[in-house]
C-alpha atoms as a PDB file:
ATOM      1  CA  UNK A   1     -30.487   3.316 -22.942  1.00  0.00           C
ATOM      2  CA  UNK A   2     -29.282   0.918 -26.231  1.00  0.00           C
ATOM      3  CA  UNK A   3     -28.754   3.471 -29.327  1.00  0.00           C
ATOM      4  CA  UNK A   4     -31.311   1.781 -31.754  1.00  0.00           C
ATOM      5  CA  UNK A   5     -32.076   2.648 -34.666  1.00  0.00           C
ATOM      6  CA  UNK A   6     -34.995   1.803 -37.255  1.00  0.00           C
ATOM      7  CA  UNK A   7     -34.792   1.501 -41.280  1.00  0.00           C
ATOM      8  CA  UNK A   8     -36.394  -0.314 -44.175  1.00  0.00           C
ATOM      9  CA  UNK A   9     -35.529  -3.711 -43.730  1.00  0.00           C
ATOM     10  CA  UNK A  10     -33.059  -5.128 -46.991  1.00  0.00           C
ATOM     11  CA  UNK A  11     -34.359  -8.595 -48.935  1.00  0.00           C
ATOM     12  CA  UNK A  12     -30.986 -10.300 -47.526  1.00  0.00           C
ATOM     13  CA  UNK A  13     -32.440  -9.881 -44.155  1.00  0.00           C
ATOM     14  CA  UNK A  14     -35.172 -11.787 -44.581  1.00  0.00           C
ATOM     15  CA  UNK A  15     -33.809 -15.049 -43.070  1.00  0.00           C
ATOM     16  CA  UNK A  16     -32.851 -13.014 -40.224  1.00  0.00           C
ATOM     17  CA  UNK A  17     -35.733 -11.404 -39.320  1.00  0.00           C
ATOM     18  CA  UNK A  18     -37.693 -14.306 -39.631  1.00  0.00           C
ATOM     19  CA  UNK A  19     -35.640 -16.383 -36.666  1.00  0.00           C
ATOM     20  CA  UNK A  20     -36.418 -12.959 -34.626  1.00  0.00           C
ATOM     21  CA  UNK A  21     -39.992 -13.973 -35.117  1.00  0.00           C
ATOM     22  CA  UNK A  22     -39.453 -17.259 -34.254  1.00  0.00           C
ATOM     23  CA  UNK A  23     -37.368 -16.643 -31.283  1.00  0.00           C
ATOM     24  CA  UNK A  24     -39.416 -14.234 -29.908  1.00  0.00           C
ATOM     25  CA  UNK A  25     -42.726 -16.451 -30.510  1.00  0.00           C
ATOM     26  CA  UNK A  26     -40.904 -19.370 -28.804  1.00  0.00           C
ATOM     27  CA  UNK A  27     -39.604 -17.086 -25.908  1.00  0.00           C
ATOM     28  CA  UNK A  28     -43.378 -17.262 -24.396  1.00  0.00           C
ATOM     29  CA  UNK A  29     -42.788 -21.187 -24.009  1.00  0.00           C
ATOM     30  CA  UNK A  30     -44.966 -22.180 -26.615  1.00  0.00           C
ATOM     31  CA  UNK A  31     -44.825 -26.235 -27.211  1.00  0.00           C
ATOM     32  CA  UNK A  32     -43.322 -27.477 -30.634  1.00  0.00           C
ATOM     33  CA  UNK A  33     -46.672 -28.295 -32.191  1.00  0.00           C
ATOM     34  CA  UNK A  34     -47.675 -24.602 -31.597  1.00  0.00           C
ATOM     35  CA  UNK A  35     -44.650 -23.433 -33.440  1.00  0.00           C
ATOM     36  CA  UNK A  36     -44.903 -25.720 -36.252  1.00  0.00           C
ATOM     37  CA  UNK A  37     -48.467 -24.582 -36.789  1.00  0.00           C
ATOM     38  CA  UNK A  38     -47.241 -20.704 -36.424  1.00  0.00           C
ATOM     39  CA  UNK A  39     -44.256 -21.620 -39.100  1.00  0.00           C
ATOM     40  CA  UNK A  40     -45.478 -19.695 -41.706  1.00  0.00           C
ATOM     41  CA  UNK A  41     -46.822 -16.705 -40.250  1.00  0.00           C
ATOM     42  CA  UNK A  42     -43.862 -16.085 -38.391  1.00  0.00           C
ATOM     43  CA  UNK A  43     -41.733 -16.152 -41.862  1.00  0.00           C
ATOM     44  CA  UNK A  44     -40.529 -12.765 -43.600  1.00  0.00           C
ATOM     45  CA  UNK A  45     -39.454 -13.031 -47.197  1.00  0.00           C
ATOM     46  CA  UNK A  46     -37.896 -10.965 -49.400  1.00  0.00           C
ATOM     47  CA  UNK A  47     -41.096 -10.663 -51.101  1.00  0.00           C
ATOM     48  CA  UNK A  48     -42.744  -9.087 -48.395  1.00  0.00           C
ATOM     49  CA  UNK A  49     -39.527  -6.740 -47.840  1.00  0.00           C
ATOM     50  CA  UNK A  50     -39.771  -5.748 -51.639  1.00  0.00           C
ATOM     51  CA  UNK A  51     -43.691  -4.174 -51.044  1.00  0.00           C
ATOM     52  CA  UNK A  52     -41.978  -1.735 -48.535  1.00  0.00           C
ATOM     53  CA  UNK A  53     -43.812  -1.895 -45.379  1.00  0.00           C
ATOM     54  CA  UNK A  54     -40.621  -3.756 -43.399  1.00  0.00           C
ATOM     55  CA  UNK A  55     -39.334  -1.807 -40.499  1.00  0.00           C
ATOM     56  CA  UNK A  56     -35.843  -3.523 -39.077  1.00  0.00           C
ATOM     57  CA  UNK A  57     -34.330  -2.707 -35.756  1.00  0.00           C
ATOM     58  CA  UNK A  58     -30.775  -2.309 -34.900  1.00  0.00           C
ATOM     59  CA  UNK A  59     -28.262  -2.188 -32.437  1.00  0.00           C
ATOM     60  CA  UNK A  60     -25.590   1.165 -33.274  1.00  0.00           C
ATOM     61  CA  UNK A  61     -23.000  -2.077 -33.840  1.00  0.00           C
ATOM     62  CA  UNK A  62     -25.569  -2.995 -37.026  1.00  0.00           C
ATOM     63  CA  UNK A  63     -27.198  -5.971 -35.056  1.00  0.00           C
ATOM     64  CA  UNK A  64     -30.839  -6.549 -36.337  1.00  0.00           C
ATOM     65  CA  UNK A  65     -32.880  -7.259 -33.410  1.00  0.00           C
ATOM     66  CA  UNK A  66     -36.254  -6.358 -34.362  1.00  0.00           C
ATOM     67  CA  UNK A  67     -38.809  -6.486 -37.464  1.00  0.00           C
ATOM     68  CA  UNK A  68     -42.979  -4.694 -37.688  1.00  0.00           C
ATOM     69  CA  UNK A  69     -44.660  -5.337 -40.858  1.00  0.00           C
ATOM     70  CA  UNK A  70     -48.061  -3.565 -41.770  1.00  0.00           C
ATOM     71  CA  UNK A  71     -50.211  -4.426 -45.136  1.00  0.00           C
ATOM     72  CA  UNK A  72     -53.526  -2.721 -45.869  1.00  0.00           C
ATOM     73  CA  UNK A  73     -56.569  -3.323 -45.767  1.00  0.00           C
ATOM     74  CA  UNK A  74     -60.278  -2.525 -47.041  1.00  0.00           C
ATOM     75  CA  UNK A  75     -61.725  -0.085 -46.168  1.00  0.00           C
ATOM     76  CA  UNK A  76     -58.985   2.766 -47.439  1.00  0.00           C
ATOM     77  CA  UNK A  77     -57.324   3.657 -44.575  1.00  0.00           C
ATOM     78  CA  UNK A  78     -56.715   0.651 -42.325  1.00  0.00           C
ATOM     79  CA  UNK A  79     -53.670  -1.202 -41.847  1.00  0.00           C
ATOM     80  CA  UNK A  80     -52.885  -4.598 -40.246  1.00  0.00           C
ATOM     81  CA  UNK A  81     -50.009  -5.031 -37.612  1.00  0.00           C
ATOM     82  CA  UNK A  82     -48.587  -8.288 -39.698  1.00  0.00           C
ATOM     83  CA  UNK A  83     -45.681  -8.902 -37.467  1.00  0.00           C
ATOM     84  CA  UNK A  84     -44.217  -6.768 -34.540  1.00  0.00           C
ATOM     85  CA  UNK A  85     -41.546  -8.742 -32.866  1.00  0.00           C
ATOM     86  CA  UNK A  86     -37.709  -7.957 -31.048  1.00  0.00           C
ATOM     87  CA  UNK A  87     -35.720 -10.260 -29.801  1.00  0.00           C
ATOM     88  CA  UNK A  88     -35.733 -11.649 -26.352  1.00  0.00           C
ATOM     89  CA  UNK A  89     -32.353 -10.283 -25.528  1.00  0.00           C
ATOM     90  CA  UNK A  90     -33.287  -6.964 -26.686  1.00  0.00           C
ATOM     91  CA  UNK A  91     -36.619  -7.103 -25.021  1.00  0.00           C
ATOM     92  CA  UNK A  92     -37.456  -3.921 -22.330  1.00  0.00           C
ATOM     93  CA  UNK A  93     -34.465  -1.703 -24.371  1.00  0.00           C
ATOM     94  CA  UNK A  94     -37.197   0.327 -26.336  1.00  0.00           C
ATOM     95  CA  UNK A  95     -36.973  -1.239 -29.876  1.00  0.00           C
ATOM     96  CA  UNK A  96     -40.322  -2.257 -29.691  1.00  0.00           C
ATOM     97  CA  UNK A  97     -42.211   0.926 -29.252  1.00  0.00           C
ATOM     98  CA  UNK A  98     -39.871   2.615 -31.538  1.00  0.00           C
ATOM     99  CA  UNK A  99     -40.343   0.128 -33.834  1.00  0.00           C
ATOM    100  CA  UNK A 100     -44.590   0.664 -33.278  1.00  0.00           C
ATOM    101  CA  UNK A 101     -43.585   3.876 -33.683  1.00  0.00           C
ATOM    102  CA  UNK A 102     -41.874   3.874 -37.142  1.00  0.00           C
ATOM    103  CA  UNK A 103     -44.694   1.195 -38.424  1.00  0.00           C
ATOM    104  CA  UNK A 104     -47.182   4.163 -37.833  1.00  0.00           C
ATOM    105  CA  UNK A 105     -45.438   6.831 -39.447  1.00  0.00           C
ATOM    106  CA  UNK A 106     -44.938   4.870 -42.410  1.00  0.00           C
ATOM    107  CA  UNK A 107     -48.419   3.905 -43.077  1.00  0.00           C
ATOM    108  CA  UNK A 108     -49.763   7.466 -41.867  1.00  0.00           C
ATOM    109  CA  UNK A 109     -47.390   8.801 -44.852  1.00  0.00           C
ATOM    110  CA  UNK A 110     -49.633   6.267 -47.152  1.00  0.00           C
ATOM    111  CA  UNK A 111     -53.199   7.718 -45.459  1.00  0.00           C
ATOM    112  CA  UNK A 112     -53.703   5.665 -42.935  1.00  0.00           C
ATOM    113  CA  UNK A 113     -55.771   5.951 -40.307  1.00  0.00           C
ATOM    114  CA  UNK A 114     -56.103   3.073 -38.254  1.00  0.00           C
ATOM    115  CA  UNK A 115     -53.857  -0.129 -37.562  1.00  0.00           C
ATOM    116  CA  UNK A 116     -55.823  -3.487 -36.682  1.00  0.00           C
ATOM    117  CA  UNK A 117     -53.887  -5.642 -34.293  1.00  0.00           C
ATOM    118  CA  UNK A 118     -54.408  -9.080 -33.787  1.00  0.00           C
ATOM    119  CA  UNK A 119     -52.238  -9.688 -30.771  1.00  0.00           C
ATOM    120  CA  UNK A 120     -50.599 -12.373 -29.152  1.00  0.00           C
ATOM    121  CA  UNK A 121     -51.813 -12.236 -25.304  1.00  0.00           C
ATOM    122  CA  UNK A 122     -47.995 -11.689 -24.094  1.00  0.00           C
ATOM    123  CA  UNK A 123     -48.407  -8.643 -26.321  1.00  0.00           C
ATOM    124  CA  UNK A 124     -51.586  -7.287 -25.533  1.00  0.00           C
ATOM    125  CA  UNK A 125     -50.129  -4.957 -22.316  1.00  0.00           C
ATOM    126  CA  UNK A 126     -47.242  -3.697 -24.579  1.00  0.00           C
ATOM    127  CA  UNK A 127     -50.104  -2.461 -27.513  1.00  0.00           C
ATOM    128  CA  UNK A 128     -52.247  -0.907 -24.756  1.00  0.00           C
ATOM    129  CA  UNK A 129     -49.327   0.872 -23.123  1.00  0.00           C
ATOM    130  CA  UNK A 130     -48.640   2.551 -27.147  1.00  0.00           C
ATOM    131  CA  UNK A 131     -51.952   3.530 -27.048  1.00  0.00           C
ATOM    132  CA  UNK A 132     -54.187   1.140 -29.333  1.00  0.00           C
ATOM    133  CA  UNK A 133     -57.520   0.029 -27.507  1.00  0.00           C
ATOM    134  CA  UNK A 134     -59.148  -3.465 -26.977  1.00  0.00           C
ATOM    135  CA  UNK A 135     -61.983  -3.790 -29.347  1.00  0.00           C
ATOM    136  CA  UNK A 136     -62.847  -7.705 -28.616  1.00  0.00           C
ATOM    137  CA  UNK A 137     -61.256 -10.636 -30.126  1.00  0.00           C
ATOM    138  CA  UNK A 138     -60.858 -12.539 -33.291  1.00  0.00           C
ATOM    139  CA  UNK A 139     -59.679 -16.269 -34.662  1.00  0.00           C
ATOM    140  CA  UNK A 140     -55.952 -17.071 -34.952  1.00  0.00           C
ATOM    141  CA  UNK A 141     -54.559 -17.247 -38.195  1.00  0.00           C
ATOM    142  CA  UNK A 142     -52.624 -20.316 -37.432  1.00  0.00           C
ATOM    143  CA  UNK A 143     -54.365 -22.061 -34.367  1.00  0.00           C
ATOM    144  CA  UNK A 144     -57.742 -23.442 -35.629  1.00  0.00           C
ATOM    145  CA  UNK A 145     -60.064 -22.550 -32.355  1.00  0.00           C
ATOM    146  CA  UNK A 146     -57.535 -20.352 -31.133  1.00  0.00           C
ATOM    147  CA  UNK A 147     -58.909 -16.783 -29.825  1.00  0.00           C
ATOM    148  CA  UNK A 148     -56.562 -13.647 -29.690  1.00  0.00           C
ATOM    149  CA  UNK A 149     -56.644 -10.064 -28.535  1.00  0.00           C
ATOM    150  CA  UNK A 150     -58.198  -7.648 -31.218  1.00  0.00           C
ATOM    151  CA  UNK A 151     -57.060  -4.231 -31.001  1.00  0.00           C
ATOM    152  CA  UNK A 152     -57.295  -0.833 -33.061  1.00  0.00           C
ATOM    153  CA  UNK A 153     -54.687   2.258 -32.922  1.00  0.00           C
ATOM    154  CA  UNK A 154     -56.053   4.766 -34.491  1.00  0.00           C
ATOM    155  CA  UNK A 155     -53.670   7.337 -36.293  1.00  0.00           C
ATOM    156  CA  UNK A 156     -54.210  10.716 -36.862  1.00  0.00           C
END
């Protein structure tokens, strides 16, 4: 198994971590409309990166090839999943449930005590295998009438 390590992401990665969102969005063969409505949500900026809750993925060479995100929310003590995406060539090497992993230490160091996923549906089997449960479903942030996976992973 790929050596890969998991650290704060840095503001200059921003640009980079954003096409891994992209990318890995566009590797379910979603049409061009769908990713020009998804643009923005699938953007990391340095801003974001400067609140703290950033996770990047790398190879041992220093490739990024993953990015999670978490932001909280009311009540005290829940989290949302903001963005959880790896590559598609580094898909199935283990970056994604380490990075899961790291995203959840991080906010359980801040008190939480529950993350809220809104899931894509090619990401739905990946979340259950971590452990978070199915609680129903909820609106798309970007997709007017689009439905999406809801889960919860509750920490502690």
């Amino acid at each position: 198994m790929t050596k890969i390590e998991v650290r704060p992401a840095r503001a200059e990665e921003a640009g980079r971590l954003t096409e891994i969102c992209r990318c890995a969005k566009a590797h379910w063969g979603y049409d061009e409309a769908f990713m020009a409505a998804s643009r923005e949500a699938l953007t990391i900026t340095p801003e974001m990166i400067a609140r703290g809750r950033v996770l990047a993925a790398e190879h041992a060479n220093g490739e990024v090839i993953g990015v999670a995100t978490a932001e909280p929310l009311a009540p005290t003590g829940t989290f949302d999943l903001g963005h959880m995406f790896v590559d598609p060539g580094a898909m199935g090497t283990g970056a994604g449930r380490k990075l899961f992993e790291e995203i959840v230490a991080l906010i359980a160091a801040e008190g939480a005590q529950k993350l809220v996923i809104l899931a894509d549906p090619h990401a739905e089997e990946f979340y259950l295998r971590v452990g978070a449960k199915r609680v129903g479903d909820a609106p798309s942030d970007s997709i007017p009438g689009r439905r999406l996976p809801l889960l919860e992973f509750e920490i502690g």
